[in-house]
Protein backbone atom coordinates (compact mmCIF):
# COMPACT_ATOMS: atom_id res chain seq x y z
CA UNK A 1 0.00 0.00 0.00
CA UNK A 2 3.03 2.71 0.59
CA UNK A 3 4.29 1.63 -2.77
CA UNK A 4 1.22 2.53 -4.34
CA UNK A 5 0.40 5.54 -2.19
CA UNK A 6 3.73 6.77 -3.61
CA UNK A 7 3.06 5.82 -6.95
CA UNK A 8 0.02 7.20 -7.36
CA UNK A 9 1.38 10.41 -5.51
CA UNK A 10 4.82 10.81 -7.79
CA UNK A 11 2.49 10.21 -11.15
CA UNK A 12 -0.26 11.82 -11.18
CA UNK A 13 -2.07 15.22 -9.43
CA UNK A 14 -4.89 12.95 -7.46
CA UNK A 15 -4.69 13.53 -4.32
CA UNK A 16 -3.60 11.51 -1.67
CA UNK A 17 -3.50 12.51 2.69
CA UNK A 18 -1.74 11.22 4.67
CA UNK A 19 1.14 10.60 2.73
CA UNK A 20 4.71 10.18 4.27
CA UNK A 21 8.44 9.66 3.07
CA UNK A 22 8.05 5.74 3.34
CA UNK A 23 5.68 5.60 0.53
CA UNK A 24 7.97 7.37 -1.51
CA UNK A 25 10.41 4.63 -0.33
CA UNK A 26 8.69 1.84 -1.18
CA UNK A 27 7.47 2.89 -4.75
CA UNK A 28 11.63 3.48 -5.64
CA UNK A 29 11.32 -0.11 -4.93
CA UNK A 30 8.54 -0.98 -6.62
CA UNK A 31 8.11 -0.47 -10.32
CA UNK A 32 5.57 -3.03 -10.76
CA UNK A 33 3.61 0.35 -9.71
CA UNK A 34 4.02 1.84 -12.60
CA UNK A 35 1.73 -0.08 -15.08
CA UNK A 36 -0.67 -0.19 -11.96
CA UNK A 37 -1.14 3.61 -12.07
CA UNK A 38 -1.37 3.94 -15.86
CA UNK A 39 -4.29 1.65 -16.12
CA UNK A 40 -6.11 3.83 -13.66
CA UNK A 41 -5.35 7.03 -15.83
CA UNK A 42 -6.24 5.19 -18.81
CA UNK A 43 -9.54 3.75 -17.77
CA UNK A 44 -10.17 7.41 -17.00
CA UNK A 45 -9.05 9.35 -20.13
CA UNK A 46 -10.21 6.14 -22.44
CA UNK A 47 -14.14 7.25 -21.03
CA UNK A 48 -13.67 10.30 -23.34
CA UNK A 49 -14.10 8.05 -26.41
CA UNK A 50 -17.70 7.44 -25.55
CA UNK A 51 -18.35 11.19 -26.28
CA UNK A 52 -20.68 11.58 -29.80
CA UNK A 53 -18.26 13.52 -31.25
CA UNK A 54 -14.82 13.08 -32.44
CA UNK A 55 -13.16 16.62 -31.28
CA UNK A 56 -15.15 16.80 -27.91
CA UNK A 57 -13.33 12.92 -27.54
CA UNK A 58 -10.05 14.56 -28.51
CA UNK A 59 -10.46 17.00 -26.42
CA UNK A 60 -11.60 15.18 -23.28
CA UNK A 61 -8.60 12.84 -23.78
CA UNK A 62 -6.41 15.19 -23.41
CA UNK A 63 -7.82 17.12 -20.75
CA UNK A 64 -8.20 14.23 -18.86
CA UNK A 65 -4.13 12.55 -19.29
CA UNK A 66 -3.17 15.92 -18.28
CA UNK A 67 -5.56 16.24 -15.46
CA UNK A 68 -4.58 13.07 -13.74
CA UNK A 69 -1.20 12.72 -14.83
CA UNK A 70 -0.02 16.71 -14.67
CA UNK A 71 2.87 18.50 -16.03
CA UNK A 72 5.64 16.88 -14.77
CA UNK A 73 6.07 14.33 -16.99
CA UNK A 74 5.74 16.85 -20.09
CA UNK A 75 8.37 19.12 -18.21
CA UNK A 76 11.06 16.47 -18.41
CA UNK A 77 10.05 16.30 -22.03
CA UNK A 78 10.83 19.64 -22.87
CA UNK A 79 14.20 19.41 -20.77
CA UNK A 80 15.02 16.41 -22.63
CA UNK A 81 14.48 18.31 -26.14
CA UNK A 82 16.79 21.48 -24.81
CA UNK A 83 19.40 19.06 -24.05
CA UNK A 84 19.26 16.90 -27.39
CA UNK A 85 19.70 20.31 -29.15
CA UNK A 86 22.75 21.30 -27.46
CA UNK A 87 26.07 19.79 -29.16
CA UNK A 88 28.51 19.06 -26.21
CA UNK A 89 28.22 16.50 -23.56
CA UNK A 90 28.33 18.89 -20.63
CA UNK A 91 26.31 21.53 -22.01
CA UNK A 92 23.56 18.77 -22.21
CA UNK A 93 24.25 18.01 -18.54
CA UNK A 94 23.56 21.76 -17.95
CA UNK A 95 20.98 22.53 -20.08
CA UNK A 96 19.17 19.43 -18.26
CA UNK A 97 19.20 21.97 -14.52
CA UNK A 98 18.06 24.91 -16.41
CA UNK A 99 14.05 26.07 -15.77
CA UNK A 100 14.00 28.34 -19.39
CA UNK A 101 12.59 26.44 -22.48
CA UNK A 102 14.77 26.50 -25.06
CA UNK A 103 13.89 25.97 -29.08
CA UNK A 104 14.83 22.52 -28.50
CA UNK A 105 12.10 21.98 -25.44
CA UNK A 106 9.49 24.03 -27.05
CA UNK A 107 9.79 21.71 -30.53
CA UNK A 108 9.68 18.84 -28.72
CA UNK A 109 6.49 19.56 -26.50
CA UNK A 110 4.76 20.75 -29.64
CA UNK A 111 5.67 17.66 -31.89
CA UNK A 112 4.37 15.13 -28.87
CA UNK A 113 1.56 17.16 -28.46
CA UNK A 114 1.22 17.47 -32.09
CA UNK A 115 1.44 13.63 -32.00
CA UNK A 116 -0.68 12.89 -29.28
CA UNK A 117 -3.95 14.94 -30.62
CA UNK A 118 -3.65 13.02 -34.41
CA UNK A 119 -3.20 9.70 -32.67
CA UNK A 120 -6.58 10.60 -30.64
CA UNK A 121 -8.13 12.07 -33.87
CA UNK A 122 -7.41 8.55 -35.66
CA UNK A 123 -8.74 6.39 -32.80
CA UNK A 124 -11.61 8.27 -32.73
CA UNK A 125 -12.59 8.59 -36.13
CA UNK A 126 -14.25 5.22 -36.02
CA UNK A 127 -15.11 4.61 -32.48
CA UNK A 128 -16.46 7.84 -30.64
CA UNK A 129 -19.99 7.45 -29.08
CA UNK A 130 -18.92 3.31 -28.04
CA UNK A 131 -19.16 1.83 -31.39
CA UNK A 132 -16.61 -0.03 -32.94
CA UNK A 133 -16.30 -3.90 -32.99
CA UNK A 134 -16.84 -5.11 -28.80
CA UNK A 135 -18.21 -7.81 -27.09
CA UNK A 136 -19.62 -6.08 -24.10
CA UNK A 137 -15.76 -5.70 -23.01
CA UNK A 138 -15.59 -2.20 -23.70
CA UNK A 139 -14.91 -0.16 -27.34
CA UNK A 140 -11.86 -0.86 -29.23
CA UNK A 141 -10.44 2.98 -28.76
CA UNK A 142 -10.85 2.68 -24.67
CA UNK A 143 -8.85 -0.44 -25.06
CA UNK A 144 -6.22 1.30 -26.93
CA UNK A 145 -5.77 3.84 -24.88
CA UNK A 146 -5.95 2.05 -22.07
CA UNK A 147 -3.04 -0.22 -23.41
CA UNK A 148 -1.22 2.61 -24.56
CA UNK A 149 -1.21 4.09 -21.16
CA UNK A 150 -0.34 0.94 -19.41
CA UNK A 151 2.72 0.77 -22.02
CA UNK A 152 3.46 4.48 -21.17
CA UNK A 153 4.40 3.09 -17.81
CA UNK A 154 5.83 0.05 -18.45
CA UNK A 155 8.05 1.80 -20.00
CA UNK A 156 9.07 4.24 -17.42
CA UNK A 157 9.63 0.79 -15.23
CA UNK A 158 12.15 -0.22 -18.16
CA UNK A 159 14.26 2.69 -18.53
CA UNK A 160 14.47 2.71 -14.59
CA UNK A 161 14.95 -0.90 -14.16
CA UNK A 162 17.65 -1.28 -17.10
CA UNK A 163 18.87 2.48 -16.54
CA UNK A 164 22.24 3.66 -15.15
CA UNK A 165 21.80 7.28 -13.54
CA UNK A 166 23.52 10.10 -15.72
CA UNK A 167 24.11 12.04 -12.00
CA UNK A 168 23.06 12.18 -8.41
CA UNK A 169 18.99 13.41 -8.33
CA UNK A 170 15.62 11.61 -9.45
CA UNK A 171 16.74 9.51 -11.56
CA UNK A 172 20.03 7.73 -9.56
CA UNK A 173 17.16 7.17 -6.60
CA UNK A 174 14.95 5.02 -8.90
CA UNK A 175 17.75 3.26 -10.93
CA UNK A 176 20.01 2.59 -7.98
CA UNK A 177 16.73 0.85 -6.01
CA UNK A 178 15.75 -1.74 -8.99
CA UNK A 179 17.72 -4.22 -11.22
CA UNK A 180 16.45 -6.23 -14.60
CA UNK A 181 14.73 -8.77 -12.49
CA UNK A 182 11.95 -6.03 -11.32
CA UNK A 183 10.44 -6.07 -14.86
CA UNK A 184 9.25 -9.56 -14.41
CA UNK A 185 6.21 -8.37 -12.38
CA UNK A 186 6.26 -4.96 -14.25
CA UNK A 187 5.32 -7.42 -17.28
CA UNK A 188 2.77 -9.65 -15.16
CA UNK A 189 0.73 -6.80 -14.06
CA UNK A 190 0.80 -5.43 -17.35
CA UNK A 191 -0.71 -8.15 -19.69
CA UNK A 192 -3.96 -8.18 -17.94
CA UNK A 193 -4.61 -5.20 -20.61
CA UNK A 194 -4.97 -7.59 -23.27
CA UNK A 195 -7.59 -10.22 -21.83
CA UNK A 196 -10.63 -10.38 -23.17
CA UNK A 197 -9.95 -8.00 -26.40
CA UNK A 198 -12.85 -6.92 -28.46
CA UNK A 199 -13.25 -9.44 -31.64
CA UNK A 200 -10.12 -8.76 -33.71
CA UNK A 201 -8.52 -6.18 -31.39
CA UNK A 202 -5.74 -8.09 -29.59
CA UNK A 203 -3.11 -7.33 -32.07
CA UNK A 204 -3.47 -3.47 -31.78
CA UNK A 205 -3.91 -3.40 -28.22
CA UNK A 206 -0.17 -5.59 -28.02
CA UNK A 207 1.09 -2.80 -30.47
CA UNK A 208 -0.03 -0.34 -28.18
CA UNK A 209 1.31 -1.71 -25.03
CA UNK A 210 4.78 -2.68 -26.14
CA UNK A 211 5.13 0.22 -27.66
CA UNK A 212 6.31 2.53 -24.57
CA UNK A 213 9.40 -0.19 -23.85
CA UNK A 214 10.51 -0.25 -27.10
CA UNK A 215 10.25 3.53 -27.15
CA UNK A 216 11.98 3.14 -24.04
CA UNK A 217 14.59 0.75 -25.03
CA UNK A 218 15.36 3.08 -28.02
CA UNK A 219 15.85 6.07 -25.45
CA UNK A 220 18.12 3.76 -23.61
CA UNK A 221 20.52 3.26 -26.02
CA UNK A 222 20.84 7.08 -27.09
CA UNK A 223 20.62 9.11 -23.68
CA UNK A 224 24.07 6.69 -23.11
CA UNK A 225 25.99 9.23 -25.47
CA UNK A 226 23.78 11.73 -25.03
CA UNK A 227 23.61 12.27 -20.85
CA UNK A 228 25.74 9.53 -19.87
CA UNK A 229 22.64 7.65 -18.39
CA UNK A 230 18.96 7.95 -17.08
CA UNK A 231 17.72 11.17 -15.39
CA UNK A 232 14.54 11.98 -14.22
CA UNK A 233 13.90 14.13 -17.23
CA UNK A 234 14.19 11.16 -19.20
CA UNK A 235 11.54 9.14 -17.23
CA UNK A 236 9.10 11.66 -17.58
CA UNK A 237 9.75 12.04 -21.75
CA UNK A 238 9.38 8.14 -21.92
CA UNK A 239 6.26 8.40 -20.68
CA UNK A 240 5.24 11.51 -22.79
CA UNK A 241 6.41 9.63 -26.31
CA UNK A 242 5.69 6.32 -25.11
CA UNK A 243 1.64 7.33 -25.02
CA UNK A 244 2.22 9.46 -28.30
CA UNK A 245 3.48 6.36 -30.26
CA UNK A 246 1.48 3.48 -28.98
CA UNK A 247 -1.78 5.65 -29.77
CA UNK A 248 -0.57 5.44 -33.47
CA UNK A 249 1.00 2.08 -33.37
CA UNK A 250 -2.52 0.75 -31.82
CA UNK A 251 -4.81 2.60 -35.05
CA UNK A 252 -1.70 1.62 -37.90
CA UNK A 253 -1.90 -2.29 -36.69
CA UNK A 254 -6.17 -1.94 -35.81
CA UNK A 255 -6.21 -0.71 -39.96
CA UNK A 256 -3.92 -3.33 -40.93
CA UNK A 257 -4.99 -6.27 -39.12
């Protein structure tokens, strides 16, 4: 229960008395918490696809990923982007501590963003007001979403699990606490996402959710060079491309398929 108290306190804005520093404690060793937390913001935001129309579903999305989840998240985003745009190692590591937004942050936020909206425009175009193919399970964009946001955190969990920390802050508390083993039940309380899937829907909604650790996997391999490891800023801009991806990656396989 602390692990999830601090969970629920560290990624989203919900609020949550009574809190203390050992539920903090226990969700730096707990990243199975992770996945647990996105499926409640995704059950939430995925709600907006049974609005009539396609922009008010959009819209709602969005308002309601933000709502729950905050800024924070977004913020490491656009300190990410400031620090990819600078050319030398240790002006990265700078750039990473400063509060202005930089060209670099500001394209970044607006690309995601940019991202996020058309992936929520394509999911809804054909499944706003709960149609879509279902079997009493729930519509096929709520699923996506809700798989996408799962996979958003899962792969937070991976980049922390399989992370070295790039310097003392955020990021060295999360990495330092877990190892590779952790993602085991990262993985087990992920899949539950995929039971059940509306007639013909299972291969998007796997799309979706492995799409934020392969995103994060990718982000791995280059912050290396980049940062010299994981910071909190990266965490947070997982999350924030992970959900902008696997919202496309769910609609591109859904088409296919």
């Amino acid at each position: 229960m602390h692990a999830l108290r601090g969970a629920v306190t560290f990624l989203t804005r919900i609020p949550i008395p009574g809190g203390s520093v050992h539920d903090w404690r226990a969700f730096a060793r707990a990243p199975w918490t992770f996945p647990v937390v996105g499926a409640l913001i995704g059950a939430v935001a995925g709600l907006a696809f049974l609005a009539p129309s396609l922009w008010t579903a959009a819209a709602l999305y969005l308002v309601a990923i933000y709502l729950l989840g905050g800024v924070t998240h977004a913020d490491g985003l656009a300190d990410l982007g400031d620090a990819v745009a600078a050319h030398d190692p240790e002006r990265r590591r700078e750039v990473l501590k400063d509060t202005t937004l930089g060209v670099g942050g500001a394209l970044a936020l607006g690309v995601t963003l940019i991202v996020t909206v058309l992936g929520a425009l394509a999911l809804g175009t054909g499944f706003v007001g709960g149609g879509g193919a279902g079997d009493g399970t729930g519509t096929v964009a709520f699923r996506i979403v809700l798989a996408a946001e799962v996979g958003a955190k899962a792969g937070m969990a991976t980049i922390v699990c399989l992370g070295s920390p790039a310097h003392d802050g955020l990021g060295s508390t999360l990495t330092s606490a877990v190892g590779p083993l952790s993602l085991l039940p990262v993985g087990l309380l992920s899949a539950p996402v995929l039971l059940a899937a509306p007639a013909g829907a299972f291969p998007a909604l796997l799309a979706a959710l492995l799409t934020g650790p392969l995103v994060a996997l990718v982000l791995l391999v280059r912050v290396r060079p980049w940062l010299g490891g994981v910071s909190g800023d990266v965490i947070g801009a997982t999350n924030e491309l992970g959900r902008a991806v696997a919202l496309h990656a769910g609609v591109v396989v859904w088409a296919i398929v």
